[in-house]
Protein backbone atom coordinates (compact mmCIF):
# COMPACT_ATOMS: atom_id res chain seq x y z
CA UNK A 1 0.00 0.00 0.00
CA UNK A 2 1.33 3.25 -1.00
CA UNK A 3 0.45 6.17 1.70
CA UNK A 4 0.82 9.86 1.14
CA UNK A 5 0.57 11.81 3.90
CA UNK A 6 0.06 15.24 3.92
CA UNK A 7 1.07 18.24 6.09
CA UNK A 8 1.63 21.61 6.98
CA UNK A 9 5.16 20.89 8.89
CA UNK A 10 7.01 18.16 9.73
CA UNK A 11 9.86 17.62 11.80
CA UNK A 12 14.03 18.54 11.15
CA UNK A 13 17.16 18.25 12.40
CA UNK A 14 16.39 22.07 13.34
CA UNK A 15 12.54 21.61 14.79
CA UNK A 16 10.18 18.93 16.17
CA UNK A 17 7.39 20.47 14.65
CA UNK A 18 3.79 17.81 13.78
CA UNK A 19 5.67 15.11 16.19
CA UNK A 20 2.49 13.54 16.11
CA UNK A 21 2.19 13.32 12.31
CA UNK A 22 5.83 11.60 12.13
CA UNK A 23 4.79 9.17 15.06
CA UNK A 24 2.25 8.47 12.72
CA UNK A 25 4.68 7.51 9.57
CA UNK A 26 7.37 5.70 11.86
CA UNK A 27 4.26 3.56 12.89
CA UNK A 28 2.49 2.65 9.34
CA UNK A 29 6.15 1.58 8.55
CA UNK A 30 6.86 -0.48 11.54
CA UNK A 31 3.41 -2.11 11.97
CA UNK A 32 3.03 -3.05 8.74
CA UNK A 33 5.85 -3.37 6.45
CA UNK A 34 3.94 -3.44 3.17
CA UNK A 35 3.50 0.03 3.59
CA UNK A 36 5.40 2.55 1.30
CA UNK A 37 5.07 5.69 2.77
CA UNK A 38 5.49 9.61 1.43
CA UNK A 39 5.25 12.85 3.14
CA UNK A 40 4.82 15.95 1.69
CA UNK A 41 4.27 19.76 2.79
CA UNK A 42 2.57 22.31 0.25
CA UNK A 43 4.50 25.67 -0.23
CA UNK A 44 2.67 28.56 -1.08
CA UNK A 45 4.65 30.94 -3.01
CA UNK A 46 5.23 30.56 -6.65
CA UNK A 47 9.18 31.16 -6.32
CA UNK A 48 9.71 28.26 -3.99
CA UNK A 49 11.20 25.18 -5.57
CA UNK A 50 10.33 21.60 -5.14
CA UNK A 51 13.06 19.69 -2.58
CA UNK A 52 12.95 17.44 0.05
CA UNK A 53 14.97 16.35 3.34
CA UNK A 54 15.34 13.24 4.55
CA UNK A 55 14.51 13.00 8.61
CA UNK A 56 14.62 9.74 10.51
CA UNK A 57 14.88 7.72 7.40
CA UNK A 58 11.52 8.83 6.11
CA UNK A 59 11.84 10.97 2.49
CA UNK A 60 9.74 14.34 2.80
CA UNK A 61 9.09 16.53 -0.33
CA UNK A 62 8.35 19.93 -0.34
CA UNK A 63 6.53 20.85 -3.21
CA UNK A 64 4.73 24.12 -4.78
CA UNK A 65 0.91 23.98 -4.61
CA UNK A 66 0.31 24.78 -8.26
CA UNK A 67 2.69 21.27 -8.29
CA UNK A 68 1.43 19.45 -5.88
CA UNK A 69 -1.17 17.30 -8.42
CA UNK A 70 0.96 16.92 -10.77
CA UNK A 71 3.48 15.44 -8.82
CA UNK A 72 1.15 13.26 -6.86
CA UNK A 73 0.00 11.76 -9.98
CA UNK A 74 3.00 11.30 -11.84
CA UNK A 75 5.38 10.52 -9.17
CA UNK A 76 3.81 8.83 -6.19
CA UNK A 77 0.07 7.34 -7.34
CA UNK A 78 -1.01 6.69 -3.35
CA UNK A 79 -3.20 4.23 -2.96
CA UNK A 80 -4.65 6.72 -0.40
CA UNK A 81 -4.32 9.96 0.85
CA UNK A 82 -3.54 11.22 4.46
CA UNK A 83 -4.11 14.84 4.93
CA UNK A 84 -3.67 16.60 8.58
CA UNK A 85 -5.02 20.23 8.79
CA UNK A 86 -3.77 21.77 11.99
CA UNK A 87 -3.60 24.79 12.93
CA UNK A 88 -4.82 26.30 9.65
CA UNK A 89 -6.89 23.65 6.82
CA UNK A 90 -6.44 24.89 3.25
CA UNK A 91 -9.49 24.36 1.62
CA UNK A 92 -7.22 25.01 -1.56
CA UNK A 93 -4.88 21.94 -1.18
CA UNK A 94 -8.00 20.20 0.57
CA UNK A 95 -9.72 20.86 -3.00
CA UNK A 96 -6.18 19.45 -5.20
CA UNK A 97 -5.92 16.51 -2.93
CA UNK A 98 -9.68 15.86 -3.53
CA UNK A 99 -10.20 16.31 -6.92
CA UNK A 100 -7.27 13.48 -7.40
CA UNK A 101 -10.29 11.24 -7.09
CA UNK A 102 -8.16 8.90 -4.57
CA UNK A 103 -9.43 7.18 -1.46
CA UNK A 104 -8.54 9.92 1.01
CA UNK A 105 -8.86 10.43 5.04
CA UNK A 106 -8.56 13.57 6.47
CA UNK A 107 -7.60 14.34 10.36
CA UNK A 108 -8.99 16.98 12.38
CA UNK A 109 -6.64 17.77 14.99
CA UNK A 110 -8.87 20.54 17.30
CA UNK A 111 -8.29 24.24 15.85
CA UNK A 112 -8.77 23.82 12.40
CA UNK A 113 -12.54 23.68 12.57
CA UNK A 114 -12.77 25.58 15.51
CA UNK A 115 -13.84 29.32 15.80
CA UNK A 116 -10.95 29.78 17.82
CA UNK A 117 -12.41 33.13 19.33
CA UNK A 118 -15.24 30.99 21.10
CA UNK A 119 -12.57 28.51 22.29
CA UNK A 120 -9.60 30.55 23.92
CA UNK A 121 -7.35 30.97 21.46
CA UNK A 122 -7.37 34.33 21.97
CA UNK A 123 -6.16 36.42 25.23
CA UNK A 124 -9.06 38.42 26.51
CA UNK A 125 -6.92 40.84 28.34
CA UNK A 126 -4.69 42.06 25.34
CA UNK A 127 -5.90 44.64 23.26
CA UNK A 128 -4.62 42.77 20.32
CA UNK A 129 -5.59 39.79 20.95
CA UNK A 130 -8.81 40.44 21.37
CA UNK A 131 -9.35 42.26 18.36
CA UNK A 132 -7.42 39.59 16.18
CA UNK A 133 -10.14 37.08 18.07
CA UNK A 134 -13.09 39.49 16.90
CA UNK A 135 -11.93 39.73 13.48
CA UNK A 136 -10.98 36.00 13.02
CA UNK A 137 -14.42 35.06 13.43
CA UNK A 138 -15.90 35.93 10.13
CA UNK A 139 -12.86 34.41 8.70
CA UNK A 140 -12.86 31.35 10.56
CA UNK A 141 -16.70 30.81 9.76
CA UNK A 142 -15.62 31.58 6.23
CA UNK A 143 -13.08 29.10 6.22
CA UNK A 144 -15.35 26.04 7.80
CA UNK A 145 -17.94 26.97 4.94
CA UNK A 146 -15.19 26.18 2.28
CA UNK A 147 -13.96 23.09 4.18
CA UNK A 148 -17.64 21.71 4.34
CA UNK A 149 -18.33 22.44 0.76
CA UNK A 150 -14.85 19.99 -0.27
CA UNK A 151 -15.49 17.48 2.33
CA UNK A 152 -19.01 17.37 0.71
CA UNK A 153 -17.39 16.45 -2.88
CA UNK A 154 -17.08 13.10 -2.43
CA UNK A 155 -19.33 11.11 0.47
CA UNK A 156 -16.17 8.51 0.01
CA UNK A 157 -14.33 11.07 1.72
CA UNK A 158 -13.34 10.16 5.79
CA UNK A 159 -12.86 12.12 8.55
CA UNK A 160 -10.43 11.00 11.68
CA UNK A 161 -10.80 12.70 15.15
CA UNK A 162 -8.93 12.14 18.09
CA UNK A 163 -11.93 12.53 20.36
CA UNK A 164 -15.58 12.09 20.61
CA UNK A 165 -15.75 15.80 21.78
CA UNK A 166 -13.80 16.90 18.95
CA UNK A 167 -16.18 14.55 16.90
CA UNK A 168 -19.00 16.94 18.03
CA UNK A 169 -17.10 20.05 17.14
CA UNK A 170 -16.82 18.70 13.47
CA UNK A 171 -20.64 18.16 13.26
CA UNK A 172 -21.36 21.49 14.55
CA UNK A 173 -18.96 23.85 12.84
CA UNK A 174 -19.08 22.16 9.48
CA UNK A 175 -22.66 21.76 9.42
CA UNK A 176 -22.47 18.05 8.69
CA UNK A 177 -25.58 16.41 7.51
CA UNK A 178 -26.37 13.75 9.78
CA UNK A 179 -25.72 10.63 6.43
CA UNK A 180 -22.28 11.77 6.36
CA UNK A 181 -21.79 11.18 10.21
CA UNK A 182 -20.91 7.31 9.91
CA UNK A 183 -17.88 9.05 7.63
CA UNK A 184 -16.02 10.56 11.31
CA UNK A 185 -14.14 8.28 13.21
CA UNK A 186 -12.37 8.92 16.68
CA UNK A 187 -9.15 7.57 16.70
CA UNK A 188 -6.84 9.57 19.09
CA UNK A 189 -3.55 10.56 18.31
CA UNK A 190 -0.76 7.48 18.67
CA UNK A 191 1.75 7.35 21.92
CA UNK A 192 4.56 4.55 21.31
CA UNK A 193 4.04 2.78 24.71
CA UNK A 194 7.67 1.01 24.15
CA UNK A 195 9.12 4.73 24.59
CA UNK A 196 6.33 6.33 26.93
CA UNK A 197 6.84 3.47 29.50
CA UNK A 198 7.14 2.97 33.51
CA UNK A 199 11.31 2.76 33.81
CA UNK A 200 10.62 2.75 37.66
CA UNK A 201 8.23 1.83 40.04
CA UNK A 202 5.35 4.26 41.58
CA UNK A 203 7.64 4.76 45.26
CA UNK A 204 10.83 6.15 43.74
CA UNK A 205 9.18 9.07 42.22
CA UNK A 206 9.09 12.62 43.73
CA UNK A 207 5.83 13.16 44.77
CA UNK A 208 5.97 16.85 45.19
CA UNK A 209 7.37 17.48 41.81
CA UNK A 210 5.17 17.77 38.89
CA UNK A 211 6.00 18.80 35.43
CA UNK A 212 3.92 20.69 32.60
CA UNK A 213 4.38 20.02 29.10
CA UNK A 214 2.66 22.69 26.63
CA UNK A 215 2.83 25.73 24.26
CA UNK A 216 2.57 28.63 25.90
CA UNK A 217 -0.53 30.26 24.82
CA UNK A 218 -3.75 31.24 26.10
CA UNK A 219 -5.71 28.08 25.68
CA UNK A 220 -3.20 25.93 27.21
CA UNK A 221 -4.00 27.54 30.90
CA UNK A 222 -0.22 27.48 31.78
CA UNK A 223 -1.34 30.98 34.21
CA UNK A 224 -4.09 29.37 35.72
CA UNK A 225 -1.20 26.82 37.11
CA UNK A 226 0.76 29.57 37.98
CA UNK A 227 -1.73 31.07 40.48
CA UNK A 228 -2.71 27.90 42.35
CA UNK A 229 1.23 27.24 43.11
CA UNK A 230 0.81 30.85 44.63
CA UNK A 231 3.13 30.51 47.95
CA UNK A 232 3.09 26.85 47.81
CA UNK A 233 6.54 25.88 48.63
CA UNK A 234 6.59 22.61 49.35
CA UNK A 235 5.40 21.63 45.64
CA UNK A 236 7.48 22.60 42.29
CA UNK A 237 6.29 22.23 38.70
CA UNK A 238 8.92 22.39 36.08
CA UNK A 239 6.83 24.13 32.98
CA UNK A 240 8.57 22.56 29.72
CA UNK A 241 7.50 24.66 26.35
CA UNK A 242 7.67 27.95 24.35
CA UNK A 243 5.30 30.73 23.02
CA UNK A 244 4.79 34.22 23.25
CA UNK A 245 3.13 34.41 26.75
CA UNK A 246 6.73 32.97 28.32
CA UNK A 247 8.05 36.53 29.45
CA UNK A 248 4.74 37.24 31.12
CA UNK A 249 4.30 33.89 32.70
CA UNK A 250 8.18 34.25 34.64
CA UNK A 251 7.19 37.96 35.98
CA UNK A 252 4.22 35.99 37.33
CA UNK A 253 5.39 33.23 39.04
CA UNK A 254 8.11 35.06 40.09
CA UNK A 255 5.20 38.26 41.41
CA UNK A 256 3.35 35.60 43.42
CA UNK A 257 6.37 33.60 44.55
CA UNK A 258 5.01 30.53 42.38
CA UNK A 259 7.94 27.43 42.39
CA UNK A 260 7.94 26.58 38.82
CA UNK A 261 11.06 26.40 36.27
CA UNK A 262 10.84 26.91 32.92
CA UNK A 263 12.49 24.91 30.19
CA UNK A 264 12.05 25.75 26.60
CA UNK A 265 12.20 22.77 25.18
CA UNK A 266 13.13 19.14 25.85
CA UNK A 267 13.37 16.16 22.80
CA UNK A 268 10.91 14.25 22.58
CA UNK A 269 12.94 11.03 22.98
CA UNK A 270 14.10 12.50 26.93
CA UNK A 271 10.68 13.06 28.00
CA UNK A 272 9.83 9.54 29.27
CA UNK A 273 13.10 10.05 31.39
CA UNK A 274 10.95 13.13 32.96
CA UNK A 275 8.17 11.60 33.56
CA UNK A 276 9.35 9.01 35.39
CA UNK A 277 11.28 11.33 37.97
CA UNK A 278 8.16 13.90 38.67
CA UNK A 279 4.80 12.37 40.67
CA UNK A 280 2.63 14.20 38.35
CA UNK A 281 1.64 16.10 34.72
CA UNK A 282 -0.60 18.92 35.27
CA UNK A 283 -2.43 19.64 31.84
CA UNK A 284 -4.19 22.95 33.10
CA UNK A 285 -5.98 23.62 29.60
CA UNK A 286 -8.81 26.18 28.56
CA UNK A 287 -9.12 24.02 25.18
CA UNK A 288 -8.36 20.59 24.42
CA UNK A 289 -9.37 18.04 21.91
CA UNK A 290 -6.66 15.02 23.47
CA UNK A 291 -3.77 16.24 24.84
CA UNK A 292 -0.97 14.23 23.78
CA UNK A 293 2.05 15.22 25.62
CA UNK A 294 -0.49 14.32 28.79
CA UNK A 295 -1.48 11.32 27.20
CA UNK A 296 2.32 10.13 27.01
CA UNK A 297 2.68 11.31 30.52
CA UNK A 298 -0.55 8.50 31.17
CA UNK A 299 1.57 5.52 29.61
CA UNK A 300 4.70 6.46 31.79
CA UNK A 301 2.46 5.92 34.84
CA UNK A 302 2.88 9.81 36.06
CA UNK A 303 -1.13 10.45 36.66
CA UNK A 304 -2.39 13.49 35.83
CA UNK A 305 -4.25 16.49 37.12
CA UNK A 306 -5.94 18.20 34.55
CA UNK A 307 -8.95 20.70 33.74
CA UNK A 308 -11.94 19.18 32.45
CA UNK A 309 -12.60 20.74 29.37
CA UNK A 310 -12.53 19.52 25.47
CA UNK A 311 -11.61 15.89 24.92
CA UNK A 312 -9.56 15.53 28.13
CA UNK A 313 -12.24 13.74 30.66
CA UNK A 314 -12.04 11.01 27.57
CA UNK A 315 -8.22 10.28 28.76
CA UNK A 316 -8.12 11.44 32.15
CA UNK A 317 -10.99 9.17 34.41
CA UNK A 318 -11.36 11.08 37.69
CA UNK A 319 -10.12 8.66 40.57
CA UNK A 320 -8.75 5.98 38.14
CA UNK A 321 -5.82 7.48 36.50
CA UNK A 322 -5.30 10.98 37.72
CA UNK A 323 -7.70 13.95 39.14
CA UNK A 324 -9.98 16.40 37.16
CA UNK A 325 -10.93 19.67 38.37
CA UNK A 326 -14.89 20.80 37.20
CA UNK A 327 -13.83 24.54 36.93
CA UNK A 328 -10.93 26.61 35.47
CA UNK A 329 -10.35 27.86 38.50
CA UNK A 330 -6.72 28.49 40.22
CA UNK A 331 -7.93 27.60 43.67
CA UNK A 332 -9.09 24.08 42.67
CA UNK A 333 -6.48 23.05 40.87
CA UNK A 334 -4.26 23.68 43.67
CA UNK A 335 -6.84 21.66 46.13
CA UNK A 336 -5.99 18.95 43.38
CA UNK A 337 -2.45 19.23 43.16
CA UNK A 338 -2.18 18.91 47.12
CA UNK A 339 -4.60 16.08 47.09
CA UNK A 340 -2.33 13.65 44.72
CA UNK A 341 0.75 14.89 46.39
CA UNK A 342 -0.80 13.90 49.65
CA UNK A 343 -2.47 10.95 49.17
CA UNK A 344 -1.50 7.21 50.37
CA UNK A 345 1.32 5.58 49.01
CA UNK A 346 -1.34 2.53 47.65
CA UNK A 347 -3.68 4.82 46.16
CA UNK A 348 -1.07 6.65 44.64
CA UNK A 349 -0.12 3.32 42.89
CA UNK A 350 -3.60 2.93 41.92
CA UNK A 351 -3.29 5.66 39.70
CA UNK A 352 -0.19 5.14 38.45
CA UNK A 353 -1.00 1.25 37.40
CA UNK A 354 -4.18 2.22 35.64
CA UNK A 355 -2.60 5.43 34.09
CA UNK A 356 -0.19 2.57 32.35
CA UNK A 357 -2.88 -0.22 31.54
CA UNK A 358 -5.38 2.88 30.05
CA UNK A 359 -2.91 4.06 27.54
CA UNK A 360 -1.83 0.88 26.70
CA UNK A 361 -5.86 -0.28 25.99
CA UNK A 362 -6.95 2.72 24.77
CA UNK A 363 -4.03 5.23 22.17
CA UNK A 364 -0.97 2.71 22.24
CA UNK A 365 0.49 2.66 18.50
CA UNK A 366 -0.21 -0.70 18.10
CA UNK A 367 -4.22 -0.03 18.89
CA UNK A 368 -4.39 2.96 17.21
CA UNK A 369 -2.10 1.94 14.15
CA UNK A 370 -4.18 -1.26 13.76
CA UNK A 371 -7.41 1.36 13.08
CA UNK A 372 -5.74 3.26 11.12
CA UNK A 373 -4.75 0.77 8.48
CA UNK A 374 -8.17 -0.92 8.83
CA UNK A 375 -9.74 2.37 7.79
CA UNK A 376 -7.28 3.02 4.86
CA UNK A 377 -8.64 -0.46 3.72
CA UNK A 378 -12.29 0.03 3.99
CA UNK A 379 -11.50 3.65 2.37
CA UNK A 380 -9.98 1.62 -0.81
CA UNK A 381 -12.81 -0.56 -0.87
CA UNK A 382 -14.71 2.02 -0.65
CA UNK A 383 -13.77 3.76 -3.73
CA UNK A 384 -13.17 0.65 -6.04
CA UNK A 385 -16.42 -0.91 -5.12
């Protein structure tokens, strides 16, 4: 089976950028070695050149829009088409890939449907921001109504989502009639469970240390962590991740004496080492459609404490694998926080055990690579029937 998938970014020897889409590629290969598999990212100026890289033994091309068809057709031939659409879906490359008449599959990551003014994308209390959020709203409706109409083209055409919330969003933003609902599948995003692992057990961790892995934006609530570790001493989070709310986050924590240290970035392939020194993750989002850095977190056995917004209750289970606080609110969060640091050693465990046996049930690579491929089947048959 030949594969192409298609995205905005993909990662380099300089950036880890769509992790989750080359997770995705490693794991096609591995789990089933029939698989021939190409990635390409559109460029959208005329003057840019058709190359390609080569990163972790997988060959990615980088090739001109106005190209893009061509090449496709006279250089790869996919059996079927992959196409992943965060942050921004082009309903112009949406409409090349589509009108190639190929079984195709297209993943819906969280923003790229969303009107991101309605779902925290925006900061409320900058000036610019919040017009930016105003405006974007027109253009974001704009956008789903030229998404819906491709999607529409062909009723061959599937849909993946990683969560049965982000499921709904699709319905509701691209006005789906309800005939094409059998076409949207949740499949979450992929965590390689023989990276994301326990490496020791539940006792030798340090309880009062947590860790935070996220952008820092708005919608990732990394300030409503800050202000529940307000004087709390005894508990440190370390905040790993970049973004353009970093300066104002440190005078924060450092205003309200918060114990947090913040670490731009850490590769992907050190993180399990991480989370298998802290006692918990704290994913203390606004906006959420998985959450996959938390979900790796899960299958180390670090249990989490988390907001319960978006897709997230469908990873964290309150009391079985980590705590969920009802309100975006800085105060309970912190009652959480102090809760799992403080609890007994065997319940502790409890959480930690299940945290490993969820992930492993529920978004290990083999699970979620194993519905994948199905799907790209069925999507064949679909087309050639």
């Amino acid at each position: 089976m030949r594969i192409l998938v298609v995205s905005p970014d993909y990662p380099s020897s300089n950036s880890y950028n769509y992790a989750f889409v080359h997770e995705r590629v490693k794991s096609y290969i591995k789990y089933y070695g029939k698989a021939k598999v190409y990635v390409m990212i559109p460029l959208f100026r005329r003057k840019y050149d058709s190359y390609f890289y080569i990163y972790e033994n997988v060959k990615i091309f980088k090739i001109p829009i106005f190209y893009m068809s061509e090449f496709i057709s006279e250089y790869i031939d996919p059996d079927i088409i992959t196409y992943h659409s965060p942050p921004f879906p082009k309903p112009n490359v949406l409409g090349n890939l589509v009108s190639l008449k190929k079984p195709m599959v297209i993943y819906f990551h969280g923003f790229d449907v969303l009107i991101g003014f309605f779902h925290n994308y925006y900061i409320p209390f900058y000036v610019k921001s919040l017009i930016k959020g105003l405006i974007s709203i027109p253009l974001d409706i704009k956008k789903n109504f030229q998404l819906r109409r491709v999607v529409l083209k062909d009723k061959n055409v599937q849909i993946v989502v990683p969560s049965n919330w982000m499921k709904r969003m699709v319905i509701k933003y691209l006005v789906l009639p309800s005939t094409y609902y059998r076409n949207i599948h949740v499949i979450p995003n992929p965590v390689d469970t023989s990276l994301f692992k326990p490496l020791k057990s539940c006792d030798e961790r340090y309880r009062n240390l947590g860790i935070s892995v996220r952008s820092l934006y708005y919608k990732y609530g990394v300030d409503i962590l800050i202000k529940a570790l307000y004087n709390l001493k005894d508990i440190k989070i370390i905040i790993v991740g970049k973004g353009p709310l970093r300066k104002y986050l440190e005078e924060m924590a450092k205003k309200i004496k918060a114990n947090v240290e913040f670490i731009e970035r850490i590769h992907h392939s050190e993180l399990p080492k991480y989370y298998n020194e802290v006692g918990f993750f704290v994913s203390p989002s606004r906006t959420e459609a998985q959450g996959v850095a938390m979900c790796e977190a899960l299958a180390c056995g670090t249990p989490v404490v988390a907001t319960s917004v978006g897709g997230i209750p469908e990873f964290v289970i309150h009391g079985y694998n980590g705590l969920l606080v009802n309100k975006l609110d800085p105060n309970e969060l912190r009652k959480a926080i102090i809760i799992l640091t403080k609890m007994s050693d065997d319940h502790y465990c409890m959480l930690s055990h299940n945290a490993v046996k969820f992930a492993r049930i529920k978004y290990s690579s083999e699970v979620i690579i194993a519905k994948e491929l199905n799907l790209f089947f069925k999507t064949i048959d679909l087309y050639n029937s």
